[in-house]
C-alpha atoms as a PDB file:
ATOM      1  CA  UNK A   1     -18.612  36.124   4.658  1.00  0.00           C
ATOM      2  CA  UNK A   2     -15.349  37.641   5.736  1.00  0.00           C
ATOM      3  CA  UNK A   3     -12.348  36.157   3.972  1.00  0.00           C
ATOM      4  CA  UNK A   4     -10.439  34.454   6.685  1.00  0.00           C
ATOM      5  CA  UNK A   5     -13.697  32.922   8.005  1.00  0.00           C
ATOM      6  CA  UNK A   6     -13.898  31.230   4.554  1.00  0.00           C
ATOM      7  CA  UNK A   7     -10.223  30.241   4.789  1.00  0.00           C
ATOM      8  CA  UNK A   8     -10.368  28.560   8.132  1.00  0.00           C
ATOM      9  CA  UNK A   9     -13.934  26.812   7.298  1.00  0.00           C
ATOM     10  CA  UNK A  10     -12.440  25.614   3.808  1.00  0.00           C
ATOM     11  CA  UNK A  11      -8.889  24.327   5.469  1.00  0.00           C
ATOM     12  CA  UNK A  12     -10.978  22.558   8.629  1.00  0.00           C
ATOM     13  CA  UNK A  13     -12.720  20.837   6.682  1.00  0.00           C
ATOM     14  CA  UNK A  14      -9.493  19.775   4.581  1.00  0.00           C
ATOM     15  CA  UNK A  15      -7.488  18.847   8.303  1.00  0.00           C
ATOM     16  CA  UNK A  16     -10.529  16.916   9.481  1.00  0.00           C
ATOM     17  CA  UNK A  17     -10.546  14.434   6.447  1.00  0.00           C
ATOM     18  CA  UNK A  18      -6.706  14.457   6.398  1.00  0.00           C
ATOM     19  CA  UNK A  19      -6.439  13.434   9.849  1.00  0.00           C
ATOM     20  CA  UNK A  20      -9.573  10.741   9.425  1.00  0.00           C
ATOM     21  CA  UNK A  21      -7.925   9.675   6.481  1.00  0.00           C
ATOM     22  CA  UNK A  22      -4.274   9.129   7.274  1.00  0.00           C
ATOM     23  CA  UNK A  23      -5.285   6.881  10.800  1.00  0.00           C
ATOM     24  CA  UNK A  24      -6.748   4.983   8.001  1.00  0.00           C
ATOM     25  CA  UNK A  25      -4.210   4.689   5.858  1.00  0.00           C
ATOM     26  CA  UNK A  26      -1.786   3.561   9.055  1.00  0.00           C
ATOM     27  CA  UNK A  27      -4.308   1.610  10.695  1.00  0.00           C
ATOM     28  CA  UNK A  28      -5.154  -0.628   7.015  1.00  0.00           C
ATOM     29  CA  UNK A  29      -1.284  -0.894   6.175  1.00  0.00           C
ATOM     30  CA  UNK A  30      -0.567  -1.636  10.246  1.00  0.00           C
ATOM     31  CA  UNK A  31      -2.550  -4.673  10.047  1.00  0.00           C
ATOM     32  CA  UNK A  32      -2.014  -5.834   7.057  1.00  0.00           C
ATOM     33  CA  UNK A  33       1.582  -5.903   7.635  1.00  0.00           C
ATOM     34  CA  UNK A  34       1.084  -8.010  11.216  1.00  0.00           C
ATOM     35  CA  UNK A  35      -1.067 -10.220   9.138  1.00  0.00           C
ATOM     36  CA  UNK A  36       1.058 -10.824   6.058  1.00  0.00           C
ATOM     37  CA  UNK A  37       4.800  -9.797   6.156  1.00  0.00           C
ATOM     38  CA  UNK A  38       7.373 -10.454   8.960  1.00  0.00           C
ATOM     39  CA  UNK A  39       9.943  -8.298  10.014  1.00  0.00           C
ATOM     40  CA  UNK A  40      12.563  -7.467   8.031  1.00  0.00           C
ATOM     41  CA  UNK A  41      10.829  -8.572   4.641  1.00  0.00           C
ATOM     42  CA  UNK A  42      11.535  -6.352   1.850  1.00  0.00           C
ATOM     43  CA  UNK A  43       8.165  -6.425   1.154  1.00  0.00           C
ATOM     44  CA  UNK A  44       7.157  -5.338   4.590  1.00  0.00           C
ATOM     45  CA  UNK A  45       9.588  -1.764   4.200  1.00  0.00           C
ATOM     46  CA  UNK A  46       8.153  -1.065   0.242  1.00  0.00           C
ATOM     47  CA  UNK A  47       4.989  -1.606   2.258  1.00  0.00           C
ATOM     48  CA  UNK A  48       5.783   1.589   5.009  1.00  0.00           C
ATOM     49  CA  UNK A  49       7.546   2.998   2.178  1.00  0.00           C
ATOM     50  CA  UNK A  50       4.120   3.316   0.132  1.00  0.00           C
ATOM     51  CA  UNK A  51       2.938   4.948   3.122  1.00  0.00           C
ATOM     52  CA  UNK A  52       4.693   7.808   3.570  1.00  0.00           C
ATOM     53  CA  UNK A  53       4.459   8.200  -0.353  1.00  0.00           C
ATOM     54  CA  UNK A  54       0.837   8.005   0.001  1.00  0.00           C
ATOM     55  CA  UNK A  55       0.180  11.060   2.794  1.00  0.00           C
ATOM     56  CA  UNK A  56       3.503  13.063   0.916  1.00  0.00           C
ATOM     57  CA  UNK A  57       5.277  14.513   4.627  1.00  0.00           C
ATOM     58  CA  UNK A  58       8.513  13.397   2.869  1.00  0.00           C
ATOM     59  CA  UNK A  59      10.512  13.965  -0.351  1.00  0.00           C
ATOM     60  CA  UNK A  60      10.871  11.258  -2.628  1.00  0.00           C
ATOM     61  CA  UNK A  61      14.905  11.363  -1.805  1.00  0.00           C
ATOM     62  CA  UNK A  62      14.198  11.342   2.122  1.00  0.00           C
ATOM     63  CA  UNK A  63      11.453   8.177   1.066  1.00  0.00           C
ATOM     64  CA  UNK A  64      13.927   6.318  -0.703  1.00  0.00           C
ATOM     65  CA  UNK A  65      16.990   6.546   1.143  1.00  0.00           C
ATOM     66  CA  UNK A  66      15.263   5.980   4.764  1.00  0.00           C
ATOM     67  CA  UNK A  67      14.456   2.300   6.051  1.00  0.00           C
ATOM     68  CA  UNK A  68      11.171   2.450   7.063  1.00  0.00           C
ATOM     69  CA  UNK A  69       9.358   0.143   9.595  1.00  0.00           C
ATOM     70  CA  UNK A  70       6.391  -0.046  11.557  1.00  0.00           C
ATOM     71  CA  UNK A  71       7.464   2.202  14.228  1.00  0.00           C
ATOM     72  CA  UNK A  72       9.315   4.976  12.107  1.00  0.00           C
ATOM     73  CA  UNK A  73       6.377   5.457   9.942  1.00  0.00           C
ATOM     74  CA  UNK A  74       3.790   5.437  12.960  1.00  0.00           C
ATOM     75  CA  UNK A  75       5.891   7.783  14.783  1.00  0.00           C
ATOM     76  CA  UNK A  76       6.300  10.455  11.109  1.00  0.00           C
ATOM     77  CA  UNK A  77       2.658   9.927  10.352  1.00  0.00           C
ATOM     78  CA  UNK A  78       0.781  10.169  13.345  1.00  0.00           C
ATOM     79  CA  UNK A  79       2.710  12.762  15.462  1.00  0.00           C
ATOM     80  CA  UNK A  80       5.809  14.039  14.419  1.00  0.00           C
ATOM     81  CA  UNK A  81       4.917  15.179  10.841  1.00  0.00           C
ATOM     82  CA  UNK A  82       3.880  18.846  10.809  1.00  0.00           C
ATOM     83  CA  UNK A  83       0.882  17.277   8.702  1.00  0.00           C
ATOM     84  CA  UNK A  84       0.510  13.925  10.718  1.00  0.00           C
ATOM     85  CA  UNK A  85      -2.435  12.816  12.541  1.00  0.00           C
ATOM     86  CA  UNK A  86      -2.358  14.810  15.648  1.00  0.00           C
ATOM     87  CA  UNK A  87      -1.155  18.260  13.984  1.00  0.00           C
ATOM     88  CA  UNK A  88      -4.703  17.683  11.252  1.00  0.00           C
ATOM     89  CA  UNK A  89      -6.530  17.669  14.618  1.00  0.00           C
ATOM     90  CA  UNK A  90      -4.571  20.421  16.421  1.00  0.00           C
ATOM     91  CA  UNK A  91      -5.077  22.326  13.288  1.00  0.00           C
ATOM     92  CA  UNK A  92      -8.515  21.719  12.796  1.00  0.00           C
ATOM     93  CA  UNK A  93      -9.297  22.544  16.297  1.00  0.00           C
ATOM     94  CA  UNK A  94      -7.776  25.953  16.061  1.00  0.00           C
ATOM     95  CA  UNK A  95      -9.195  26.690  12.584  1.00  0.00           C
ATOM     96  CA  UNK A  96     -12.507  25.966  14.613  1.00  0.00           C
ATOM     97  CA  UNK A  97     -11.929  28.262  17.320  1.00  0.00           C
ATOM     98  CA  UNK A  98     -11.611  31.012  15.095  1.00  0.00           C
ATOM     99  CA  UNK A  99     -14.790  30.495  13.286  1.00  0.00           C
ATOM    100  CA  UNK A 100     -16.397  29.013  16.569  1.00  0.00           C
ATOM    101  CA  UNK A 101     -19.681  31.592  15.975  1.00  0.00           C
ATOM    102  CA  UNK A 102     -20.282  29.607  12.470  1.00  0.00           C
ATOM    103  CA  UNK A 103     -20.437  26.388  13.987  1.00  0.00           C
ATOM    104  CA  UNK A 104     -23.025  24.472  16.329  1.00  0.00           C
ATOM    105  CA  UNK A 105     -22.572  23.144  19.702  1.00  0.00           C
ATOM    106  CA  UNK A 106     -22.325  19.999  18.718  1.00  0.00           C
ATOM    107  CA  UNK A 107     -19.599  20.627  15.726  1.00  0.00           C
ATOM    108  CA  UNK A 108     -17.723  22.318  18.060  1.00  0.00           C
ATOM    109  CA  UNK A 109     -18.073  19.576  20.914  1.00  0.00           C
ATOM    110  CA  UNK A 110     -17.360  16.869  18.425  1.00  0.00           C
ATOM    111  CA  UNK A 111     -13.638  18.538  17.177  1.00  0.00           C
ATOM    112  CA  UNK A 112     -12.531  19.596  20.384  1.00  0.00           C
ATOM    113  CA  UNK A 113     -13.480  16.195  22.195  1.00  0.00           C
ATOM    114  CA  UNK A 114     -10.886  14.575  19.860  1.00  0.00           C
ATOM    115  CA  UNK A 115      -8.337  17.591  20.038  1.00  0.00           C
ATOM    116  CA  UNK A 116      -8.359  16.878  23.897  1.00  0.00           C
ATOM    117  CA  UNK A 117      -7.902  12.846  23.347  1.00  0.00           C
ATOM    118  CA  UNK A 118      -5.287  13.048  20.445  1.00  0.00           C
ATOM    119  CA  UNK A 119      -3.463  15.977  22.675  1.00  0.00           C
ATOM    120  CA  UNK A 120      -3.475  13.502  25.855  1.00  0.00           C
ATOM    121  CA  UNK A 121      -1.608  10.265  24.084  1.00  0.00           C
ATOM    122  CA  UNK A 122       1.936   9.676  24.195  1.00  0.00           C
ATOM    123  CA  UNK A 123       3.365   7.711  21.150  1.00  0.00           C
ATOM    124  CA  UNK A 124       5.470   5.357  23.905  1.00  0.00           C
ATOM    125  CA  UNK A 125       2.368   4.354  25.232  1.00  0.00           C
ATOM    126  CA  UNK A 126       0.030   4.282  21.932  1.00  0.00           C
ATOM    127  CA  UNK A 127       2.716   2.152  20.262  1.00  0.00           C
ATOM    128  CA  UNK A 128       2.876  -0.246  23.211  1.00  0.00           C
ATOM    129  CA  UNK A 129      -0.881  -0.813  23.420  1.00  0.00           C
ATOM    130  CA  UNK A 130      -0.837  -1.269  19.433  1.00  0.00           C
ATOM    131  CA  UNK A 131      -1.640   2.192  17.441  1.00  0.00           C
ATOM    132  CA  UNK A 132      -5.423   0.922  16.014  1.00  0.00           C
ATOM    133  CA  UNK A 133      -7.213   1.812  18.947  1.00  0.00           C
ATOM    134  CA  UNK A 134      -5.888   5.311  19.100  1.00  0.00           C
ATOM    135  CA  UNK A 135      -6.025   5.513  14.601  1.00  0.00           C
ATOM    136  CA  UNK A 136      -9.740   4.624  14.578  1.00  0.00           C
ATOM    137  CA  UNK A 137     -10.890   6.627  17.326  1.00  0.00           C
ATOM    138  CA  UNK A 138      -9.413   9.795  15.438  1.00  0.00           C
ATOM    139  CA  UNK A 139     -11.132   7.871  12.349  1.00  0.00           C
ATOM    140  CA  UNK A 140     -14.645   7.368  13.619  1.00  0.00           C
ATOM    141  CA  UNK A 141     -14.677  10.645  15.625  1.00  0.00           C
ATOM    142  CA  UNK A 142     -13.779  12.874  12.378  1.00  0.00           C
ATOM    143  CA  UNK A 143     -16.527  10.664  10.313  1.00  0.00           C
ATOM    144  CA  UNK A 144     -18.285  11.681  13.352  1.00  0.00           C
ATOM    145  CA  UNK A 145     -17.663  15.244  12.354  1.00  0.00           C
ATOM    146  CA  UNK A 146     -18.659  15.198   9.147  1.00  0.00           C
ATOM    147  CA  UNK A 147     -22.300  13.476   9.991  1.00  0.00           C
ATOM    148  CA  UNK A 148     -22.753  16.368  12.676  1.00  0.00           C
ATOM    149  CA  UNK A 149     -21.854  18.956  10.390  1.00  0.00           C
ATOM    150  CA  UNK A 150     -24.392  17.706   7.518  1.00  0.00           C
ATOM    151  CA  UNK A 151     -26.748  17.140  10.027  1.00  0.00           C
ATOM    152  CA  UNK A 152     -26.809  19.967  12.119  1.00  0.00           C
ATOM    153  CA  UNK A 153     -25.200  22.822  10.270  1.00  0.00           C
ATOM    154  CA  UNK A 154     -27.549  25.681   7.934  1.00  0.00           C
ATOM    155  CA  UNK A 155     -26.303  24.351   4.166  1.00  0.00           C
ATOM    156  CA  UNK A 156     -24.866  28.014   3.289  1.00  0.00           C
ATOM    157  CA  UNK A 157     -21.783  29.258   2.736  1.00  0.00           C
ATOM    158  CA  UNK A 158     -20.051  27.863   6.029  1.00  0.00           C
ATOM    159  CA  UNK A 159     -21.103  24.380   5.322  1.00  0.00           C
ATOM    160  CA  UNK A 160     -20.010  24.499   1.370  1.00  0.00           C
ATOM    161  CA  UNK A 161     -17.005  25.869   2.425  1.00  0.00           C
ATOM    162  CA  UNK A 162     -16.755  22.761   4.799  1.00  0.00           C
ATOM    163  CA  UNK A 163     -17.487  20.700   1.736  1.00  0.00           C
ATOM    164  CA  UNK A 164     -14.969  22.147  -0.440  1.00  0.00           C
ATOM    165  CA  UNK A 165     -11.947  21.343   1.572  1.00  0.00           C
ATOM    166  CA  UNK A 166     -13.430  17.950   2.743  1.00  0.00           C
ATOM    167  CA  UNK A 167     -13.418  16.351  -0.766  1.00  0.00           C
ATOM    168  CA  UNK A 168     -10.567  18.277  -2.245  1.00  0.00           C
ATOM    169  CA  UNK A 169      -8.564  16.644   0.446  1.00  0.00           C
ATOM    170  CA  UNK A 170     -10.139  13.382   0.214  1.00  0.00           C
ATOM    171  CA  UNK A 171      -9.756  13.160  -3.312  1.00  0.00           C
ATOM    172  CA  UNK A 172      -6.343  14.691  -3.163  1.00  0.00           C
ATOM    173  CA  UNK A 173      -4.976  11.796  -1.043  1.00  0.00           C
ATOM    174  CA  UNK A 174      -7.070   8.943  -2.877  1.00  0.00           C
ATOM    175  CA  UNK A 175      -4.777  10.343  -5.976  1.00  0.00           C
ATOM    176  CA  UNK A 176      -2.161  10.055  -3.936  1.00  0.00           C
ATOM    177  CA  UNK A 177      -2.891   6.163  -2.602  1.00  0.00           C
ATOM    178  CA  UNK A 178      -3.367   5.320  -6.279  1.00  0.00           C
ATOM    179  CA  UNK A 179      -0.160   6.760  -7.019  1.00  0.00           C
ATOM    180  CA  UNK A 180       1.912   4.751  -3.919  1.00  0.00           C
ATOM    181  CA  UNK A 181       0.243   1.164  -4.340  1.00  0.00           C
ATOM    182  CA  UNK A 182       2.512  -1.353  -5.691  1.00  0.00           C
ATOM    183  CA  UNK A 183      -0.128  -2.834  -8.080  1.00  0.00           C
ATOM    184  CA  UNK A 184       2.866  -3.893 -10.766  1.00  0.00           C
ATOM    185  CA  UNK A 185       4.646  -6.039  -8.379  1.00  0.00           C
ATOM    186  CA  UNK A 186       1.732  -7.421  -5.729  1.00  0.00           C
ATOM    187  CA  UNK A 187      -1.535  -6.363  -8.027  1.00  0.00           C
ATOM    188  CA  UNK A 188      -4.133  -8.246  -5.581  1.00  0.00           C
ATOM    189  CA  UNK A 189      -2.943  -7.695  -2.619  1.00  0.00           C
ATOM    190  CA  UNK A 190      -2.287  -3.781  -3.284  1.00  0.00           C
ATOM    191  CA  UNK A 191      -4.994  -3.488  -4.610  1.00  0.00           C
ATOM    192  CA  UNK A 192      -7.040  -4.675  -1.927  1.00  0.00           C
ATOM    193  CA  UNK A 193      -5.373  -2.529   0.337  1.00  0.00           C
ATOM    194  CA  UNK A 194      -6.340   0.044  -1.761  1.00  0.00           C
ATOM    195  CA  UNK A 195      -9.660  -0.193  -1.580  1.00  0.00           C
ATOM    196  CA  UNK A 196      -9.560  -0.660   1.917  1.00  0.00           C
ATOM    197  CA  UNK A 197      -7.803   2.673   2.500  1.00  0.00           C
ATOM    198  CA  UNK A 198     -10.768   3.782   0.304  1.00  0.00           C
ATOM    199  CA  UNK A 199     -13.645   2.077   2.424  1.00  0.00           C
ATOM    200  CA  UNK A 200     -14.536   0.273  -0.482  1.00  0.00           C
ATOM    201  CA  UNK A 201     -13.687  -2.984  -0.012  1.00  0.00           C
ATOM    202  CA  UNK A 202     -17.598  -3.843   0.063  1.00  0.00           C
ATOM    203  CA  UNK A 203     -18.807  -1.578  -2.184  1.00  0.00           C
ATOM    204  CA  UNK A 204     -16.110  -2.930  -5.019  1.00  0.00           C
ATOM    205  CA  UNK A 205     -17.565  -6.185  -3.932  1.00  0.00           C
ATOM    206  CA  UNK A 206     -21.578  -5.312  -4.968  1.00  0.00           C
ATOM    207  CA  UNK A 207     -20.309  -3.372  -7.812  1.00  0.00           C
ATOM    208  CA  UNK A 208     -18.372  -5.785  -9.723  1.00  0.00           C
ATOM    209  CA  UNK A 209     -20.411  -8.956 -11.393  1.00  0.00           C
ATOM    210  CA  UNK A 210     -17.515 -11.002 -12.809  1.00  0.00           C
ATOM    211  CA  UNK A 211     -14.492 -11.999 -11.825  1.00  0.00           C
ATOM    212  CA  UNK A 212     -12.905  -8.883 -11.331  1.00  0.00           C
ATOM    213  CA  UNK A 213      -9.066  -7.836 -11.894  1.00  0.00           C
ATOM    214  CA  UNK A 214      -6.691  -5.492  -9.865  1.00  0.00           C
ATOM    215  CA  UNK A 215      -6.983  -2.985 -12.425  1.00  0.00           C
ATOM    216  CA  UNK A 216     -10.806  -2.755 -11.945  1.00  0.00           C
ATOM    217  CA  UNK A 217     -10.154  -1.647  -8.612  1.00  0.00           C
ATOM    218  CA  UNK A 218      -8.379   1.052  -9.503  1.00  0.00           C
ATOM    219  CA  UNK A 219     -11.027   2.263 -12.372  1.00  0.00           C
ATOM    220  CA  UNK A 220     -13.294   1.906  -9.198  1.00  0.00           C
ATOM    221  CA  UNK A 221     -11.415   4.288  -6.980  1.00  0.00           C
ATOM    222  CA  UNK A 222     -11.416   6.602 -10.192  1.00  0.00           C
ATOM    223  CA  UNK A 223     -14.465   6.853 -11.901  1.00  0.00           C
ATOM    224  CA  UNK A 224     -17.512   4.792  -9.767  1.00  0.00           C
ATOM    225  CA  UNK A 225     -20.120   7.711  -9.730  1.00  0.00           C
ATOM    226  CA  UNK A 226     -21.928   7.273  -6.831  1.00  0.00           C
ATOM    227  CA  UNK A 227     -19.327   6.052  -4.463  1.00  0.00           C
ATOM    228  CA  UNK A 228     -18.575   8.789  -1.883  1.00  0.00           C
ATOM    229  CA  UNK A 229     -14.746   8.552  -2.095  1.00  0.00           C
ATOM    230  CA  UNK A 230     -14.198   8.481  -6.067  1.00  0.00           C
ATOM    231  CA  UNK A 231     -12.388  10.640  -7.456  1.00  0.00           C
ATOM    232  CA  UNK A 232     -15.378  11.818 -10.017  1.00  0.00           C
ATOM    233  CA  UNK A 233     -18.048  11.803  -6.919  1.00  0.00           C
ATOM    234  CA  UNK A 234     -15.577  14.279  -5.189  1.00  0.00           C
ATOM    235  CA  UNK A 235     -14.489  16.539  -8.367  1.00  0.00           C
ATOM    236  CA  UNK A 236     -18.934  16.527  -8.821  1.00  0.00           C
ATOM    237  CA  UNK A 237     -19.146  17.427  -4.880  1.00  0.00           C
ATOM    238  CA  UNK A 238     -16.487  20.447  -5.008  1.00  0.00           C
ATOM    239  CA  UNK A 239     -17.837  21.526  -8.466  1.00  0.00           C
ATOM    240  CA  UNK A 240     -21.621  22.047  -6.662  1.00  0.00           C
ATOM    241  CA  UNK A 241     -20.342  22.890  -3.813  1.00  0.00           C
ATOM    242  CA  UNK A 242     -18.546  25.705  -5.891  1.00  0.00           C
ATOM    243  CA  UNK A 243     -21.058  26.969  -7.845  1.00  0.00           C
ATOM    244  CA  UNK A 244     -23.760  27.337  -4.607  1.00  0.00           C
ATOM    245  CA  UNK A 245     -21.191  29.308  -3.103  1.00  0.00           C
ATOM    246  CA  UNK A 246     -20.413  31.744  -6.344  1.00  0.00           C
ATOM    247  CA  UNK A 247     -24.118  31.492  -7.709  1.00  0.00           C
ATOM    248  CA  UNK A 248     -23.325  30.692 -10.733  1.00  0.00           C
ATOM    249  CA  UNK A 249     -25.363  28.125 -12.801  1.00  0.00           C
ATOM    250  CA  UNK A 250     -24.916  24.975 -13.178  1.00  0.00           C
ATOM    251  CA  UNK A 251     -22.961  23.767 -16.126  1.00  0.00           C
ATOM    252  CA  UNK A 252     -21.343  27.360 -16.385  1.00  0.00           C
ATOM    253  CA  UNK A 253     -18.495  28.885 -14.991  1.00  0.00           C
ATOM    254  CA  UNK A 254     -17.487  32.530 -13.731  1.00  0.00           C
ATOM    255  CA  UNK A 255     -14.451  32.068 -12.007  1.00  0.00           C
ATOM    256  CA  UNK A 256     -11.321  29.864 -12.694  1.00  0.00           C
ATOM    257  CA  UNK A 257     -11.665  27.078 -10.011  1.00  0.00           C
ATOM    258  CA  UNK A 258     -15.571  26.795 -12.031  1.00  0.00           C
ATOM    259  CA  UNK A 259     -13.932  26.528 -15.529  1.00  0.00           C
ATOM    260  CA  UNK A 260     -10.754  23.566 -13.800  1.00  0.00           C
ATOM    261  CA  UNK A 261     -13.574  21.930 -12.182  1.00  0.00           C
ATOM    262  CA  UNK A 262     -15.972  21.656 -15.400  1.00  0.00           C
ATOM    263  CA  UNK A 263     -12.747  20.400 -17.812  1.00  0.00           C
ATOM    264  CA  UNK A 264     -12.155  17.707 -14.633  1.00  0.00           C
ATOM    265  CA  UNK A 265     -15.522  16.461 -14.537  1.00  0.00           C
ATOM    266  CA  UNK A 266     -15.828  16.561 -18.420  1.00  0.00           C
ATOM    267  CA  UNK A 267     -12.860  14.198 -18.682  1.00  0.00           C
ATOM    268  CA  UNK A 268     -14.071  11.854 -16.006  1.00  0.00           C
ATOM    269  CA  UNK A 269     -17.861  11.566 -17.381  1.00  0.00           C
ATOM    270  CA  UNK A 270     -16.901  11.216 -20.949  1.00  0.00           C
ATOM    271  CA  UNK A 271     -14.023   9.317 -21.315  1.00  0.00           C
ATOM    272  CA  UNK A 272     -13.233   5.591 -20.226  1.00  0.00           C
ATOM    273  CA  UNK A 273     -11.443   4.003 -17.565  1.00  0.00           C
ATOM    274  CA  UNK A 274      -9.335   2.134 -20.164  1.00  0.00           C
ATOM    275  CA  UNK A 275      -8.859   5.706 -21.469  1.00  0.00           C
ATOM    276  CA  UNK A 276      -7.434   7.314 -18.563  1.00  0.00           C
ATOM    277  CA  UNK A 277      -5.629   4.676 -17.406  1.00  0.00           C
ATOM    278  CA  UNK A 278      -3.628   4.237 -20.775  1.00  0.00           C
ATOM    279  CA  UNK A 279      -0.666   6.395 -20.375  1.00  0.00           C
ATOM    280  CA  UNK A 280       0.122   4.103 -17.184  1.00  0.00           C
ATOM    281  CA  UNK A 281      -1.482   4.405 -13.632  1.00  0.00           C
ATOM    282  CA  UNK A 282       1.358   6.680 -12.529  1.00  0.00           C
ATOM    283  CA  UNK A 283       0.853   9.064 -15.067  1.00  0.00           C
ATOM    284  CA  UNK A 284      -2.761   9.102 -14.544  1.00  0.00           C
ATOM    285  CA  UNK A 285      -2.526   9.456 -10.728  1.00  0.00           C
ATOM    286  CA  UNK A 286       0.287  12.287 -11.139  1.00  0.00           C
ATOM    287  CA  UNK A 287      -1.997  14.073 -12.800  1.00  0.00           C
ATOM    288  CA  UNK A 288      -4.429  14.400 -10.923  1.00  0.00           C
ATOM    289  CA  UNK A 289      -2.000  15.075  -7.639  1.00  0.00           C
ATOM    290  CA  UNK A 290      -1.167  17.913 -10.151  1.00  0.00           C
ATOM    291  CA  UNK A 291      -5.289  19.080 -11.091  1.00  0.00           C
ATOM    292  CA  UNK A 292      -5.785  19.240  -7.451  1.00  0.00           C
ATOM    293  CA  UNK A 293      -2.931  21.380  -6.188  1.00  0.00           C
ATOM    294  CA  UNK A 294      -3.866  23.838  -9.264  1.00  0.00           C
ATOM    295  CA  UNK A 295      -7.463  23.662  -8.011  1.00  0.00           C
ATOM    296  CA  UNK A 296      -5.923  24.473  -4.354  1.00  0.00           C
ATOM    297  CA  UNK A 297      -4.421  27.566  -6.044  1.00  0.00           C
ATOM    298  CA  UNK A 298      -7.074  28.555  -7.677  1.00  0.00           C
ATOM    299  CA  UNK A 299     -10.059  28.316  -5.069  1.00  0.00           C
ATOM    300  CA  UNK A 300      -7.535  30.585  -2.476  1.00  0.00           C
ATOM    301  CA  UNK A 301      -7.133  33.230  -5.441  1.00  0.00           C
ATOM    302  CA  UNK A 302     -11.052  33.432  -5.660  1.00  0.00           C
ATOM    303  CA  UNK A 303     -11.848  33.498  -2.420  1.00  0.00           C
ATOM    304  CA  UNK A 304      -9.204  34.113   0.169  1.00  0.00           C
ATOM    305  CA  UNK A 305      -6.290  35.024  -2.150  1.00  0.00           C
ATOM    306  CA  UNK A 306      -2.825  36.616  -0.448  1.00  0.00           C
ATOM    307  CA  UNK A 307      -2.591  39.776  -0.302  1.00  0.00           C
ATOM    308  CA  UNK A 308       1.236  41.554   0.213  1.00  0.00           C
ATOM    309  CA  UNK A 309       0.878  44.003   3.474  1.00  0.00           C
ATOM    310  CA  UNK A 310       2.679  47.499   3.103  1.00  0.00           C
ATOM    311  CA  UNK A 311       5.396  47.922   5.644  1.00  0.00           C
ATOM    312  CA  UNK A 312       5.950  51.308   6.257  1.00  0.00           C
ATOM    313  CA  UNK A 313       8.897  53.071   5.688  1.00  0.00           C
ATOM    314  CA  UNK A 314      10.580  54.508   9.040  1.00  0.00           C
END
């Protein structure tokens, strides 16, 4: 496989769970906030603040000297960001195009269906109707995406490709949610809206069997093995994902990304959540933020790395 094809397959898949994942994200913390704060709490703005903390399109000086409401946030997050909702799907449309003979009909149908809806709303309008209609049809359409892909795609190296930048980015923006919730100040009711972010509201629910606390929520998000959006079911998704594409065994390594991905994993299926969570949750989130942009680095070295271009001299 050609270099670039690998690069726009890897970064598609990382746009279509950005952009499924941040119209969560909004459409959780949009109704929550109509439900439980009224305008002009304090609580409401750390709320939006969280937000825009949690899908990182601002710096932390821009985040903490803006007041940030409802509309701000919606308007940053979901169209004006060059990372927001509409820009994942414009992106992940155009990585698509270039790889176009990889993909199925139907793959291809189902991203440029939602390209042609999310390209067709105007933010005046979206905001007026109330944005969850227009966050969880770009929600259920890129789920959508990922079902068509497993389900109609060959599983070689354009599908693992997929799979690599799908749960690199999901588990690179669960760090960051982790990392954003305001679990010292409001523990419950962050931490339910963390696990609603996560889809695992229900899950947490048939998991837990006592009373559980806001911390275990957290160590849910972080370790549960066979949930699909914890962090150690991604980091064990990208790791065989990995090692398919490079043909390496399993439980060996033979390029960087490999050897990051084994010491991850390691950590996560030998060591506790009291463990990890010791040096305080933002430590332990801020490190991972950190593992996966490193990971990031190293997967585009191995396999689409940056090459300077000679510019002749006239």
């Amino acid at each position: 496989m050609l270099s670039r094809v690998a690069d726009s397959l890897f970064w598609l898949g990382r746009n279509v769970e950005r952009a499924e994942t941040v119209a969560r994200i909004l459409d959780v913390t949009y109704s929550r906030a109509m439900d439980h704060y009224a305008p002009g709490d304090g609580r409401a703005e750390r709320l939006w603040r969280s937000v825009v903390r949690s899908v990182g399109f601002a710096s932390e000086r821009l985040v903490e000297e803006t007041t940030w409401t409802a509309e701000s946030t919606f308007d940053l997050c979901a169209f004006s960001a060059t990372a927001s909702v509409v820009s994942a799907v414009r992106i992940a449309r155009s990585n698509a195009l270039g790889v176009r003979a990889e993909l199925t009909t139907e793959v291809w149908e189902t991203i440029n269906v939602i390209y042609l809806y999310a390209e067709a709303q105007n933010r005046a309008d979206v905001l007026r109707a109330g944005p969850s209609r227009f966050l969880r049809k770009i929600r259920d359409a890129m789920q959508a995406f990922a079902g068509v892909s497993d389900a109609t795609l060959a599983h070689a190296d354009s599908w693992n490709f997929l799979q690599v930048g799908r749960f690199l980015e999901r588990a690179y923006l669960t760090s960051r949610m982790i990392a954003s919730v305001d679990a010292e100040r409001e523990p419950w009711p962050e931490s339910q809206r963390l696990l609603e972010m996560c889809c695992a509201s229900e899950p947490f629910a048939h998991f837990m069997r006592q009373s559980p606390e806001p911390r275990d929520a957290i160590g849910f998000i972080a370790v549960a093995p066979d949930f699909p959006r914890s962090l150690r079911f991604c980091k064990r998704k990208i790791d065989d994902a990995m090692h398919r594409l490079s043909g390496t065994p399993n439980d060996t390594c033979g390029i960087d990304a490999e050897r990051r991905l084994g010491r991850l994993r390691a950590r996560f299926d030998y060591t506790t959540i009291d463990e990890l969570l010791a040096p305080g949750r933002d430590v332990f989130a801020s490190q991972q933020i950190h593992d996966f942009e490193r990971l990031t680095v190293d997967i585009e070295t191995a396999y689409f790395p940056r090459l300077p271009v000679a510019v002749p001299v006239a």
